[in-house]
C-alpha atoms as a PDB file:
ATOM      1  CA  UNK A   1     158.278 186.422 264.061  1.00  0.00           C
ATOM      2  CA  UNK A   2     161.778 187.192 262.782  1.00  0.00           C
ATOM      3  CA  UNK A   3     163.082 190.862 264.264  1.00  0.00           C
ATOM      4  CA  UNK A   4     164.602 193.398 261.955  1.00  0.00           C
ATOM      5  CA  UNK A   5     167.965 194.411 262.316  1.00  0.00           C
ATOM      6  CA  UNK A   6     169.596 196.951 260.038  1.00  0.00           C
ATOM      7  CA  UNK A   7     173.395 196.517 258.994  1.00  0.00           C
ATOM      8  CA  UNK A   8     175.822 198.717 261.249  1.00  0.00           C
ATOM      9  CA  UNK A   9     178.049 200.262 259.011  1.00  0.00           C
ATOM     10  CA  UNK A  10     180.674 203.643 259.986  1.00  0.00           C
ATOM     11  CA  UNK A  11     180.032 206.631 258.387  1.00  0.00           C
ATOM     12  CA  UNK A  12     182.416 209.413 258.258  1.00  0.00           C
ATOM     13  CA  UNK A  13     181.766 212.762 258.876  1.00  0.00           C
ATOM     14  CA  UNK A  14     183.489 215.548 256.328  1.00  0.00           C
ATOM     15  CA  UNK A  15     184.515 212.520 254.249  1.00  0.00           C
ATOM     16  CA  UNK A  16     186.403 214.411 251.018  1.00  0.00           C
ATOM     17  CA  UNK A  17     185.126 213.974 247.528  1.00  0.00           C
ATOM     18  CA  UNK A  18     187.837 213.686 244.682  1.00  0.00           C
ATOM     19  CA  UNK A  19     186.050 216.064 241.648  1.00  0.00           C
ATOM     20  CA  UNK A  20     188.284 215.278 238.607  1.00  0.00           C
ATOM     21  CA  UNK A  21     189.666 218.378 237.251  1.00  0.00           C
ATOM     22  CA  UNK A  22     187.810 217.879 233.484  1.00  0.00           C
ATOM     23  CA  UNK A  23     184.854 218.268 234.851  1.00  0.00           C
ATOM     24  CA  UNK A  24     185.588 221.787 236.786  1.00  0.00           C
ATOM     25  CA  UNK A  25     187.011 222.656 233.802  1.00  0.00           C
ATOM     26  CA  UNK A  26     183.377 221.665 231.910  1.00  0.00           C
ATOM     27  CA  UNK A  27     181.490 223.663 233.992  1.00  0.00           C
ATOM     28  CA  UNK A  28     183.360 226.668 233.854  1.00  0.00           C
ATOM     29  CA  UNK A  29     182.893 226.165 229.982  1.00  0.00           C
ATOM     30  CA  UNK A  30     179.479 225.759 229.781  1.00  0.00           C
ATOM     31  CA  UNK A  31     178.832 229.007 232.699  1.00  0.00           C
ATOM     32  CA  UNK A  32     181.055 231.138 230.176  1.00  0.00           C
ATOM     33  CA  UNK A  33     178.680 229.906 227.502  1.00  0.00           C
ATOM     34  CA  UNK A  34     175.763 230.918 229.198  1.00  0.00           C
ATOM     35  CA  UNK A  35     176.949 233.566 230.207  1.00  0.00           C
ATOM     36  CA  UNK A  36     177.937 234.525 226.355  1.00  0.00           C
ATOM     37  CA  UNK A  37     174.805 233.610 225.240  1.00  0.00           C
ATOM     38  CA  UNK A  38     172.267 234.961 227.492  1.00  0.00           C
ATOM     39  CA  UNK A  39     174.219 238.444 229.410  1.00  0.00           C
ATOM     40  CA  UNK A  40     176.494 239.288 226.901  1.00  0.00           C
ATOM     41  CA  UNK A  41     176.757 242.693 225.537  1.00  0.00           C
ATOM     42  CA  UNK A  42     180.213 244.171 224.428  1.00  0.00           C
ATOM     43  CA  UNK A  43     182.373 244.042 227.847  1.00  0.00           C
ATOM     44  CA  UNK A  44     183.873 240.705 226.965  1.00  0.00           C
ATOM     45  CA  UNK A  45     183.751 240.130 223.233  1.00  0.00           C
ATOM     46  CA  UNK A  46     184.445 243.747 221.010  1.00  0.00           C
ATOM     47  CA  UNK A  47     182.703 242.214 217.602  1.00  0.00           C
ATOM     48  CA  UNK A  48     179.101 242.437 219.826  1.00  0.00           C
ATOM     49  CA  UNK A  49     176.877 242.311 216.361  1.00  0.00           C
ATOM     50  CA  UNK A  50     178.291 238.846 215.308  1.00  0.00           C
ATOM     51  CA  UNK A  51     177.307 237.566 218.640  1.00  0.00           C
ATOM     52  CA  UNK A  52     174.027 239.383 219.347  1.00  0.00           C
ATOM     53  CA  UNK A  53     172.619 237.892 215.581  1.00  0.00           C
ATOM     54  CA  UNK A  54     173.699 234.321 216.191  1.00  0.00           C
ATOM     55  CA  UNK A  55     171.933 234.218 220.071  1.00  0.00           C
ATOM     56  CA  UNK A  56     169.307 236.558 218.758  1.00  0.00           C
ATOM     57  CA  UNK A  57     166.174 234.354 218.469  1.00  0.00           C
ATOM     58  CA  UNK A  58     167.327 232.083 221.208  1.00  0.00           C
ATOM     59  CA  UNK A  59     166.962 234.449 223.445  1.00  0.00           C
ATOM     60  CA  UNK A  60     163.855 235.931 222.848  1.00  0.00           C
ATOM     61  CA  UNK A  61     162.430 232.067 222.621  1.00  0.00           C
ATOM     62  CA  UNK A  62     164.079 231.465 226.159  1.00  0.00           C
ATOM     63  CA  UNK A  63     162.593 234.693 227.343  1.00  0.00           C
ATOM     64  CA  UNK A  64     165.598 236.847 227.833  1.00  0.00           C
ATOM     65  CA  UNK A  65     165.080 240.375 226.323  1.00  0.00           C
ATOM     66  CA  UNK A  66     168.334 241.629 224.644  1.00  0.00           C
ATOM     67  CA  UNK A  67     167.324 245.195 223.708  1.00  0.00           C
END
């Protein structure tokens, strides 16, 4: 019968991950999107009733009341 070994590799503890910067800059996108789309009411954007109409439906279908 054959033992089983298992490899011995080093890991590294705190090891740094390189993020590129596009894709910080994608998610900050897409929270201000959400954001727009699901919380938004005046603070940010002063033409409200443009952007209330066009989210309107989407967010009664996602379950978000808006008024």
């Amino acid at each position: 019968m054959a033992a089983i070994t298992t490899p011995t590799t080093e890991t590294t503890v705190g090891e740094h991950v390189n993020v590129p910067t596009w894709s910080l800059l994608l998610l900050a996108l897409a929270l201000f999107g959400s954001y727009v789309m699901l919380q938004e009411n005046g603070l940010v954007m002063s033409n409200w009733m443009a952007v209330h109409e066009f989210f309107h439906d989407a967010r009664h279908a996602l379950g978000f009341p808006c008024h």
